[in-house]
C-alpha atoms as a PDB file:
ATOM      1  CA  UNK A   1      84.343 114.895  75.142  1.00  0.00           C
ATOM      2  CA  UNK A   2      81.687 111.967  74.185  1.00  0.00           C
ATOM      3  CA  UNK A   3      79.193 110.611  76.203  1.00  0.00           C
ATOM      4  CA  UNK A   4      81.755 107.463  76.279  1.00  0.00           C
ATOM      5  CA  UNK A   5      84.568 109.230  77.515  1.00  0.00           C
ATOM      6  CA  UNK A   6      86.727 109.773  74.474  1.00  0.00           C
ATOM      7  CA  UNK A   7      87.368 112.913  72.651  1.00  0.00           C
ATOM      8  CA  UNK A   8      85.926 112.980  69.185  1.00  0.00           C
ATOM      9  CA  UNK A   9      88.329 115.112  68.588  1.00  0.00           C
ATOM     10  CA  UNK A  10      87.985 118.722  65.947  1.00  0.00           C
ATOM     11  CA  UNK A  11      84.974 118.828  63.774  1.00  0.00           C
ATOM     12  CA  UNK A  12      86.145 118.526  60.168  1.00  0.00           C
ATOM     13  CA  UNK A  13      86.479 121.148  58.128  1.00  0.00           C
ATOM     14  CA  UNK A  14      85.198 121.049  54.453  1.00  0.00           C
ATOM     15  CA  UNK A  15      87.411 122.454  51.318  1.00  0.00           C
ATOM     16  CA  UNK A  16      84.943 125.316  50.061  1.00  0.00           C
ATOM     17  CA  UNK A  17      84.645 125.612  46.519  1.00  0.00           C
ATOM     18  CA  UNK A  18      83.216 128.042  43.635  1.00  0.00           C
ATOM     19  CA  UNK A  19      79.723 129.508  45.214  1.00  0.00           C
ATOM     20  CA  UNK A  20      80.401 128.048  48.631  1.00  0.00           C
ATOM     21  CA  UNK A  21      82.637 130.556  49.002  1.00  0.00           C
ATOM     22  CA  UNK A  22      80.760 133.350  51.033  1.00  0.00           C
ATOM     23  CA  UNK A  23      83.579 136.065  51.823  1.00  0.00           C
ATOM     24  CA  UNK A  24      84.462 138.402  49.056  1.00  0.00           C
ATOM     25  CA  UNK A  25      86.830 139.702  48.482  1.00  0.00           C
ATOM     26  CA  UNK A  26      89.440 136.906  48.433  1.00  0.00           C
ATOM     27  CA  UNK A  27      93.600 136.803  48.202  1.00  0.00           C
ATOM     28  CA  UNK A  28      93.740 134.819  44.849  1.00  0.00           C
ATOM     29  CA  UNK A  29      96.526 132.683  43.222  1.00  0.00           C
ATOM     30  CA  UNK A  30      96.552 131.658  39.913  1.00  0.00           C
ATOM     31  CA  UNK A  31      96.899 127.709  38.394  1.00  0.00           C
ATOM     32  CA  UNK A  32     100.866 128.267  38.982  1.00  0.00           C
ATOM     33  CA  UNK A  33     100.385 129.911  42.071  1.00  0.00           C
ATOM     34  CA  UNK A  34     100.969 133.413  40.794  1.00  0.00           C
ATOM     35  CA  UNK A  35      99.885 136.289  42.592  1.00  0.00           C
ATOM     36  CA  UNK A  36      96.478 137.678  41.388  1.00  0.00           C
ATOM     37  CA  UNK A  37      96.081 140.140  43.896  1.00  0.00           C
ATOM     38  CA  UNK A  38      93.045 140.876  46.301  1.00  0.00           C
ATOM     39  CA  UNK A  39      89.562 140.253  44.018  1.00  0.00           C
ATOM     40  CA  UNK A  40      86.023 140.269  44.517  1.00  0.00           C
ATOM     41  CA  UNK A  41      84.985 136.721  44.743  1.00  0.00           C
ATOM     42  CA  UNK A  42      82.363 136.783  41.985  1.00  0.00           C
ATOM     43  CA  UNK A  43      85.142 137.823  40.118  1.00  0.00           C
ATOM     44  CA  UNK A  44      87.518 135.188  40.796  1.00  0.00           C
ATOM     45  CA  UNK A  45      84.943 132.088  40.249  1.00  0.00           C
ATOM     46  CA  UNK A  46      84.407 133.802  36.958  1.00  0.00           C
ATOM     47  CA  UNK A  47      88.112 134.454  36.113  1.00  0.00           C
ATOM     48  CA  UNK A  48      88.444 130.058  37.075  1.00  0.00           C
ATOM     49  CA  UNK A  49      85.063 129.259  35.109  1.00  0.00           C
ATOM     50  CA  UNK A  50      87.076 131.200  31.914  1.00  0.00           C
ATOM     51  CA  UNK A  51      90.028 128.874  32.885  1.00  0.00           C
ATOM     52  CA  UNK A  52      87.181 125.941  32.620  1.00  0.00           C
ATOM     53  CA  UNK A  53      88.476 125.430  36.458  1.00  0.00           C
ATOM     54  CA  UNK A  54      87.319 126.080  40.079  1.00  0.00           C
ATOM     55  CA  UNK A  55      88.305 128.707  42.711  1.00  0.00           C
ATOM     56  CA  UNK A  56      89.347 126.586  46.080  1.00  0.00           C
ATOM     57  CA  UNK A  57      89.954 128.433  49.317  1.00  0.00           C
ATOM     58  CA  UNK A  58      93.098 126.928  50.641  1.00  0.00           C
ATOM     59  CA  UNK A  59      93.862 129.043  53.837  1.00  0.00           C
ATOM     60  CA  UNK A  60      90.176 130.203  55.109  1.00  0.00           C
ATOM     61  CA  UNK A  61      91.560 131.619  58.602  1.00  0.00           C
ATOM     62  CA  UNK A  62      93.485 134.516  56.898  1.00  0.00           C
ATOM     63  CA  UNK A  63      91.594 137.629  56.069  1.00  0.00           C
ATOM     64  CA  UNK A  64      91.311 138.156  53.242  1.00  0.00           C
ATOM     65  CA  UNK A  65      91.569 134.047  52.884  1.00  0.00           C
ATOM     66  CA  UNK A  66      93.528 132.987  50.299  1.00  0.00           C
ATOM     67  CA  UNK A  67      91.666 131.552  47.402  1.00  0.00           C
ATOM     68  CA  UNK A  68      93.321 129.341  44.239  1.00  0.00           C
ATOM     69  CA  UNK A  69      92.253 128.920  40.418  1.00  0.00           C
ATOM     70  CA  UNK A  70      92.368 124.910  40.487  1.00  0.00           C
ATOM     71  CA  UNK A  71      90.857 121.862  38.611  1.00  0.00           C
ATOM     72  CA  UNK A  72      89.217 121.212  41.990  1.00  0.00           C
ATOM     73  CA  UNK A  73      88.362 117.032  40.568  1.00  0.00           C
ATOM     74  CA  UNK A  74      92.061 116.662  39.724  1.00  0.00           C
ATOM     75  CA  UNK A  75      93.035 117.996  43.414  1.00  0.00           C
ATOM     76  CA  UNK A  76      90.921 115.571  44.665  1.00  0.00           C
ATOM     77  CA  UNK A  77      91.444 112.910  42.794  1.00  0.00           C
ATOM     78  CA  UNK A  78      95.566 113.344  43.753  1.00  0.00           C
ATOM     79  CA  UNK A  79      95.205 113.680  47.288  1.00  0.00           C
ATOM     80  CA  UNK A  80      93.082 110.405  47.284  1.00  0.00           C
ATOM     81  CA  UNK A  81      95.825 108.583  45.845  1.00  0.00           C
ATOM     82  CA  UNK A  82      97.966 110.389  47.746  1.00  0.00           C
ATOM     83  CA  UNK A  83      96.064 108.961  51.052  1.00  0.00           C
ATOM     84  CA  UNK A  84      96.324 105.723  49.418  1.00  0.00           C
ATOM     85  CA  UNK A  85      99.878 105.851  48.871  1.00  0.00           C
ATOM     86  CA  UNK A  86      99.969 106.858  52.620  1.00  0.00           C
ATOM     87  CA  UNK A  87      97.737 103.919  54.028  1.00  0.00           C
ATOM     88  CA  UNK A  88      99.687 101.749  52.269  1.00  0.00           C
ATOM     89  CA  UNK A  89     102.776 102.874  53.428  1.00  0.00           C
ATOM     90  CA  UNK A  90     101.620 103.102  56.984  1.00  0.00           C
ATOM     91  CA  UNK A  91     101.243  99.101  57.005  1.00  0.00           C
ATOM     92  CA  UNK A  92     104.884  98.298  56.287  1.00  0.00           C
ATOM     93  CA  UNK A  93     106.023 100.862  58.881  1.00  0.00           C
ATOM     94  CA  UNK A  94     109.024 100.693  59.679  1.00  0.00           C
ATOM     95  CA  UNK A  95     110.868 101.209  62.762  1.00  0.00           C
ATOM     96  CA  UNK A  96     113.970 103.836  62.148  1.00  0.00           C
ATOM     97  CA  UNK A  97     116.785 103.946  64.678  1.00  0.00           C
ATOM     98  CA  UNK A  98     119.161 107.286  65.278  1.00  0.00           C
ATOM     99  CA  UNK A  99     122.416 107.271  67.307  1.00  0.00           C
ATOM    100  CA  UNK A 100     122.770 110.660  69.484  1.00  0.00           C
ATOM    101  CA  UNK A 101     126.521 110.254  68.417  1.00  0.00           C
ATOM    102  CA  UNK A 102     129.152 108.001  70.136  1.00  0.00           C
ATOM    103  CA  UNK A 103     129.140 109.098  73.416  1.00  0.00           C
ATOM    104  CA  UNK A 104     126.989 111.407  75.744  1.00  0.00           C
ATOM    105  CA  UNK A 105     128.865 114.515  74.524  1.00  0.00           C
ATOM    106  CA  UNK A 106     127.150 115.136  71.652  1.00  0.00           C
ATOM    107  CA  UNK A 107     126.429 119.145  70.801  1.00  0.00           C
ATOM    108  CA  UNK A 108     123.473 120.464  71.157  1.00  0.00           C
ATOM    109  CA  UNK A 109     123.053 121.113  67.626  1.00  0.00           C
ATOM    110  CA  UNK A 110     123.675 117.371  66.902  1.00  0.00           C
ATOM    111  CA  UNK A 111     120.666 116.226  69.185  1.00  0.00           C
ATOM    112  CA  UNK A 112     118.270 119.311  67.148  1.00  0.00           C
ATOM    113  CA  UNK A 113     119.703 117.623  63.861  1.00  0.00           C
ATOM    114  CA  UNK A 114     118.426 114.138  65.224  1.00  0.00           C
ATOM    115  CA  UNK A 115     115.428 115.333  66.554  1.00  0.00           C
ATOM    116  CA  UNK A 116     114.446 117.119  63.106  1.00  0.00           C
ATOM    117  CA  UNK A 117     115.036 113.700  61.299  1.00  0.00           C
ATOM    118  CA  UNK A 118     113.181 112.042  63.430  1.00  0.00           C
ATOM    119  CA  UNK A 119     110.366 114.615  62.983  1.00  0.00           C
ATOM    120  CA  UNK A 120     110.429 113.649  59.150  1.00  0.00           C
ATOM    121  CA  UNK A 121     110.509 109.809  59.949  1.00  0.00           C
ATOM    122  CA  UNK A 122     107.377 110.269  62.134  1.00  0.00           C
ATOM    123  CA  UNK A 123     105.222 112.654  60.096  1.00  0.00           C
ATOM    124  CA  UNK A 124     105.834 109.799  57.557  1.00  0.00           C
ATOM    125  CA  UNK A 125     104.435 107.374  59.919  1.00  0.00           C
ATOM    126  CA  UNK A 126     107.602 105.470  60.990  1.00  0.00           C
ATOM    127  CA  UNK A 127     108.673 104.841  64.788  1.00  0.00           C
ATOM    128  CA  UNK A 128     111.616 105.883  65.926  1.00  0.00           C
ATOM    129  CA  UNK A 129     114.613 104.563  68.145  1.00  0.00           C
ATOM    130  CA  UNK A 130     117.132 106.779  69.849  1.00  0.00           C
ATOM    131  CA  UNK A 131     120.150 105.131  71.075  1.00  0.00           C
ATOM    132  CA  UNK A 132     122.581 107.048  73.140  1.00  0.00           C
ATOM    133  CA  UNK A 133     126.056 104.934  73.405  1.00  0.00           C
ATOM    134  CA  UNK A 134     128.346 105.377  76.458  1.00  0.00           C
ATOM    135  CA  UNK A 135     132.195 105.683  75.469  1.00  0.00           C
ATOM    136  CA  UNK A 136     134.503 104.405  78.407  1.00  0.00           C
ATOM    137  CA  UNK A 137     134.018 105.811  81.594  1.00  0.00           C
ATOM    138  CA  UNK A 138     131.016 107.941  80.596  1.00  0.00           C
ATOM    139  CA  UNK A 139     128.513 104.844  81.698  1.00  0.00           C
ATOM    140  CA  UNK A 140     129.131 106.031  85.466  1.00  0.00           C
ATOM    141  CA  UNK A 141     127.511 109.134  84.266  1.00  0.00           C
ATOM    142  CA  UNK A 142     124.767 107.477  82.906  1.00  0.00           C
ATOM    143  CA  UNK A 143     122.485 110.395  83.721  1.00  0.00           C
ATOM    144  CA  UNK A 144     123.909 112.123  81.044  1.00  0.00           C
ATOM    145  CA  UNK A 145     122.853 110.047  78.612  1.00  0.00           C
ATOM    146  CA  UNK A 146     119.303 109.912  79.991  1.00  0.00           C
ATOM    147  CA  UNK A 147     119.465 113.180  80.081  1.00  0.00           C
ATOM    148  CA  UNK A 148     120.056 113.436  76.060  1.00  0.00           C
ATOM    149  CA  UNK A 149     116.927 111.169  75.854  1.00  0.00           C
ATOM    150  CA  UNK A 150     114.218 112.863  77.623  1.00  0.00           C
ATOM    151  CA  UNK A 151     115.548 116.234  75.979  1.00  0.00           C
ATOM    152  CA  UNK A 152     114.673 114.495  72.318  1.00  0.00           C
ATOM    153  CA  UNK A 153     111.815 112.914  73.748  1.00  0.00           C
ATOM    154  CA  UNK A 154     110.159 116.375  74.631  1.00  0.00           C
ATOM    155  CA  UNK A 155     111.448 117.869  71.902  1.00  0.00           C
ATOM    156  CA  UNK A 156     108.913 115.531  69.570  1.00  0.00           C
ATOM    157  CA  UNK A 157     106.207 115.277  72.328  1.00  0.00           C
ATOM    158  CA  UNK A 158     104.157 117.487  69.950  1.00  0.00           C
ATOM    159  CA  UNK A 159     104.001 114.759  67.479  1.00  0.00           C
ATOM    160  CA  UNK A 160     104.699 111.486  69.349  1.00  0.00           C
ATOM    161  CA  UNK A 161     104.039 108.886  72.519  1.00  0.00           C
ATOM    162  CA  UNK A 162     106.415 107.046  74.304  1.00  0.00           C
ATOM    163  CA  UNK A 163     106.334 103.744  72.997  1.00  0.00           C
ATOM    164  CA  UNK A 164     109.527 102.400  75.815  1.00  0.00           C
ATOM    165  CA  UNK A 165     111.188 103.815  77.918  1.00  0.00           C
ATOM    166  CA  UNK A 166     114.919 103.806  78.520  1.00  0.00           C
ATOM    167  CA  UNK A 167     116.376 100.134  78.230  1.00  0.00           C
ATOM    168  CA  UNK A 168     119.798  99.540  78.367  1.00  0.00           C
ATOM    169  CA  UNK A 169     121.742  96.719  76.768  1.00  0.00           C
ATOM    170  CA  UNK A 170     125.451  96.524  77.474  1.00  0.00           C
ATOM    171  CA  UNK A 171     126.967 100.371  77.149  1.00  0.00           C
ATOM    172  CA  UNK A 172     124.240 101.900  75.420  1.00  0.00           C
ATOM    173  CA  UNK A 173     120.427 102.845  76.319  1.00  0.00           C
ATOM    174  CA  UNK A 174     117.298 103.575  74.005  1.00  0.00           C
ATOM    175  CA  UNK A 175     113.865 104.928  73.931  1.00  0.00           C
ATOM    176  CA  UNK A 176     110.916 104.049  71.314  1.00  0.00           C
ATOM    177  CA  UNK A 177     108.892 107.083  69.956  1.00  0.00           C
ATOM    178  CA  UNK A 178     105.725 106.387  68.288  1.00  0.00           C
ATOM    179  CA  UNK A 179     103.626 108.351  65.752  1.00  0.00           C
ATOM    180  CA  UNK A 180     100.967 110.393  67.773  1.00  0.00           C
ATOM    181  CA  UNK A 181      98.463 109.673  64.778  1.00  0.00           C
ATOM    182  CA  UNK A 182      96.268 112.909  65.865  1.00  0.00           C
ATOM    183  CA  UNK A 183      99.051 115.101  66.719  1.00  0.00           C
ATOM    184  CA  UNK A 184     100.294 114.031  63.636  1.00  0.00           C
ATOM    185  CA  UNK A 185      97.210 115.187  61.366  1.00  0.00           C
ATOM    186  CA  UNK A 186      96.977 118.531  63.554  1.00  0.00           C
ATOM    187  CA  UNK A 187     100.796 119.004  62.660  1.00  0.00           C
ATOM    188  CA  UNK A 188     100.184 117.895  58.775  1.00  0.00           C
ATOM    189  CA  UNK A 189      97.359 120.447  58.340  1.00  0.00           C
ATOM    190  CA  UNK A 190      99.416 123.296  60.294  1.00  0.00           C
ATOM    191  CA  UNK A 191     101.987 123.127  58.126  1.00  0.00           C
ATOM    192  CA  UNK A 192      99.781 122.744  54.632  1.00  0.00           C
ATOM    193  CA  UNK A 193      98.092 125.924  56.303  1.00  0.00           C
ATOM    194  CA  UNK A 194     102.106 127.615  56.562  1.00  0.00           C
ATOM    195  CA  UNK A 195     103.153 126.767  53.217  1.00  0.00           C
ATOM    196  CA  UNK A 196      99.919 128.281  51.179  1.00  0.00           C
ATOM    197  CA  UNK A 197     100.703 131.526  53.712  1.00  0.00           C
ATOM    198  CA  UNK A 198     104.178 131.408  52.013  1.00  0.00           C
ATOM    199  CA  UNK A 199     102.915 131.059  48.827  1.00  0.00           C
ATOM    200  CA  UNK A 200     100.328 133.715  48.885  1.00  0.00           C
ATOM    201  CA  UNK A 201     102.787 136.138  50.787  1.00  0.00           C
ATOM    202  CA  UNK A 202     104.934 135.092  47.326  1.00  0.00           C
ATOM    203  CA  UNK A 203     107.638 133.158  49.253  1.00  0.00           C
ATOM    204  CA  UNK A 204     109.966 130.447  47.893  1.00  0.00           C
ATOM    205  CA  UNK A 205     108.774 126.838  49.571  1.00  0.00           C
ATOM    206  CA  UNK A 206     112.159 124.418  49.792  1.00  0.00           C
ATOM    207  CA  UNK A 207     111.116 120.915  48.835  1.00  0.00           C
ATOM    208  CA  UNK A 208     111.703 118.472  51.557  1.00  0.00           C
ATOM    209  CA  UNK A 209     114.193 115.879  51.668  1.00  0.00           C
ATOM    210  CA  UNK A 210     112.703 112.062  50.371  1.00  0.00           C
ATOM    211  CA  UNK A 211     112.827 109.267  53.151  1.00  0.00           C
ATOM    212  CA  UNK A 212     115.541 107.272  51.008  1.00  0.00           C
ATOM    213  CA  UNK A 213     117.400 110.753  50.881  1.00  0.00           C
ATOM    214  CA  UNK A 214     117.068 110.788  54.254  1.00  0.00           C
ATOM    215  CA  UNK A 215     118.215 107.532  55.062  1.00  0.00           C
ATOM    216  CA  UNK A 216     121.286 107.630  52.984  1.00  0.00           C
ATOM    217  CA  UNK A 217     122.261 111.362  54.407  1.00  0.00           C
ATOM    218  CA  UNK A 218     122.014 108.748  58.103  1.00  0.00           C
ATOM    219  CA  UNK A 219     124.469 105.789  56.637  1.00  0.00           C
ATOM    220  CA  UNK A 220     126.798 107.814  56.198  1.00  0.00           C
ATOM    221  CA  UNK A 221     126.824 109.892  59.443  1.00  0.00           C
ATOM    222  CA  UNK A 222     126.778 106.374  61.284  1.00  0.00           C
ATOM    223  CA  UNK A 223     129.238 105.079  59.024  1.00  0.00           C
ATOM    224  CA  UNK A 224     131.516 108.057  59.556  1.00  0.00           C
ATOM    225  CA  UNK A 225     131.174 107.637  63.341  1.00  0.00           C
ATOM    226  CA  UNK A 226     132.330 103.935  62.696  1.00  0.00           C
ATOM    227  CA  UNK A 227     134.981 105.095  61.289  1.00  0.00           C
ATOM    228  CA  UNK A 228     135.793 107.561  64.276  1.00  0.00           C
ATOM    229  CA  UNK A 229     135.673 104.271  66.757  1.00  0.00           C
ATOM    230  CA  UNK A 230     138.110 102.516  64.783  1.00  0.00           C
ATOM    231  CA  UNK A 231     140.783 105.522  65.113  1.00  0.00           C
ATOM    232  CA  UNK A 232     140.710 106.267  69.237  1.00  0.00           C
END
């Protein structure tokens, strides 16, 4: 905590590189991410210095940590644009909205497939609105439907903040969940840090779905419960 009250939050870590790289020996992967094995790290700087690269140490908590043959300017230089592709993206956010079906019984694997798209829509910096619709009768059970709010609610409370609370208009109620931006960043580097374990460990890592994937994969669920409405 600061002198002002505010939590300055974890110091930052710096990306160690070549000779700054103290522990030896080190897990290495090749340019392609091929398994070197465990090497001395004199070794590997000289192995990426025959490459006319640099060694990087990627995951520095694992022992031994897990080191990579990279053009270490080239890294850089893409995760700057990268960031800038981010920051620029973060000023048209937009604010994405997710139906927990057509009525309050919706399965509980329904509300875990919601609650992992909206986990995607946040870590990309979007806010998100749950609407949970009340079919017939069901609105004198409206504690149902809250109920199916606060359970995605905590479900993302790792990565978000309430933005509103429950607010109903006509048969239906939503919440607002914002980006938690340093939740977000802890989350961000946790799983960087997962997917270089899976890579040195010489496991497959599944691309993720695109936003506009995303988005279309939700038009068509909605449109499909449209569709469902029309027949009852």
């Amino acid at each position: 905590m600061s002198r002002f009250g505010r939590d300055s939050g974890p110091p930052v870590q710096r990306t160690r590189v070549n000779f700054l790289i103290r522990i030896t020996p080190v897990r290495l992967l090749g340019p392609e991410n091929e398994q070197l094995g465990v090497v001395e790290t004199a070794d590997a700087i000289r192995m990426a210095q025959d490459k006319g690269m640099d060694l990087v140490e990627i995951v520095p908590d694992q022992r031994p940590p897990v080191c990579k043959i990279m053009d270490y300017g080239k890294y850089k230089y893409e995760l700057s644009q990268k960031a800038r592709k981010q920051r620029a993206s973060s000023k048209a956010t937009e604010m994405k909205e997710l139906r927990l079906g057509r009525s309050v019984k919706i399965d509980t694997h329904d509300i875990k497939v919601r609650v992992d798209q909206a986990r995607r829509f946040m870590m990309a910096g979007h806010k998100v609105m749950f609407t949970q619709r009340f079919k017939g009768r069901e609105i004198a059970h409206k504690d149902l439907g809250l109920q199916n709010l606060a359970d995605v609610r905590d479900a993302l409370a790792d990565i978000s903040k309430v933005e509103q609370t429950p607010r109903w208009m006509g048969k239906q109620a939503s919440i607002i969940l914002a980006p938690d931006k340093p939740k977000i960043e802890a989350a961000k580097r946790k799983l960087e840090k997962e997917k270089a374990e899976k890579l040195a460990r010489g496991e497959k890592v599944e691309a993720e779905k695109s936003i506009e994937e995303l988005e279309k994969e939700i038009e068509a669920e909605n449109e499909q419960d449209v569709g469902d409405d029309g027949e009852d």
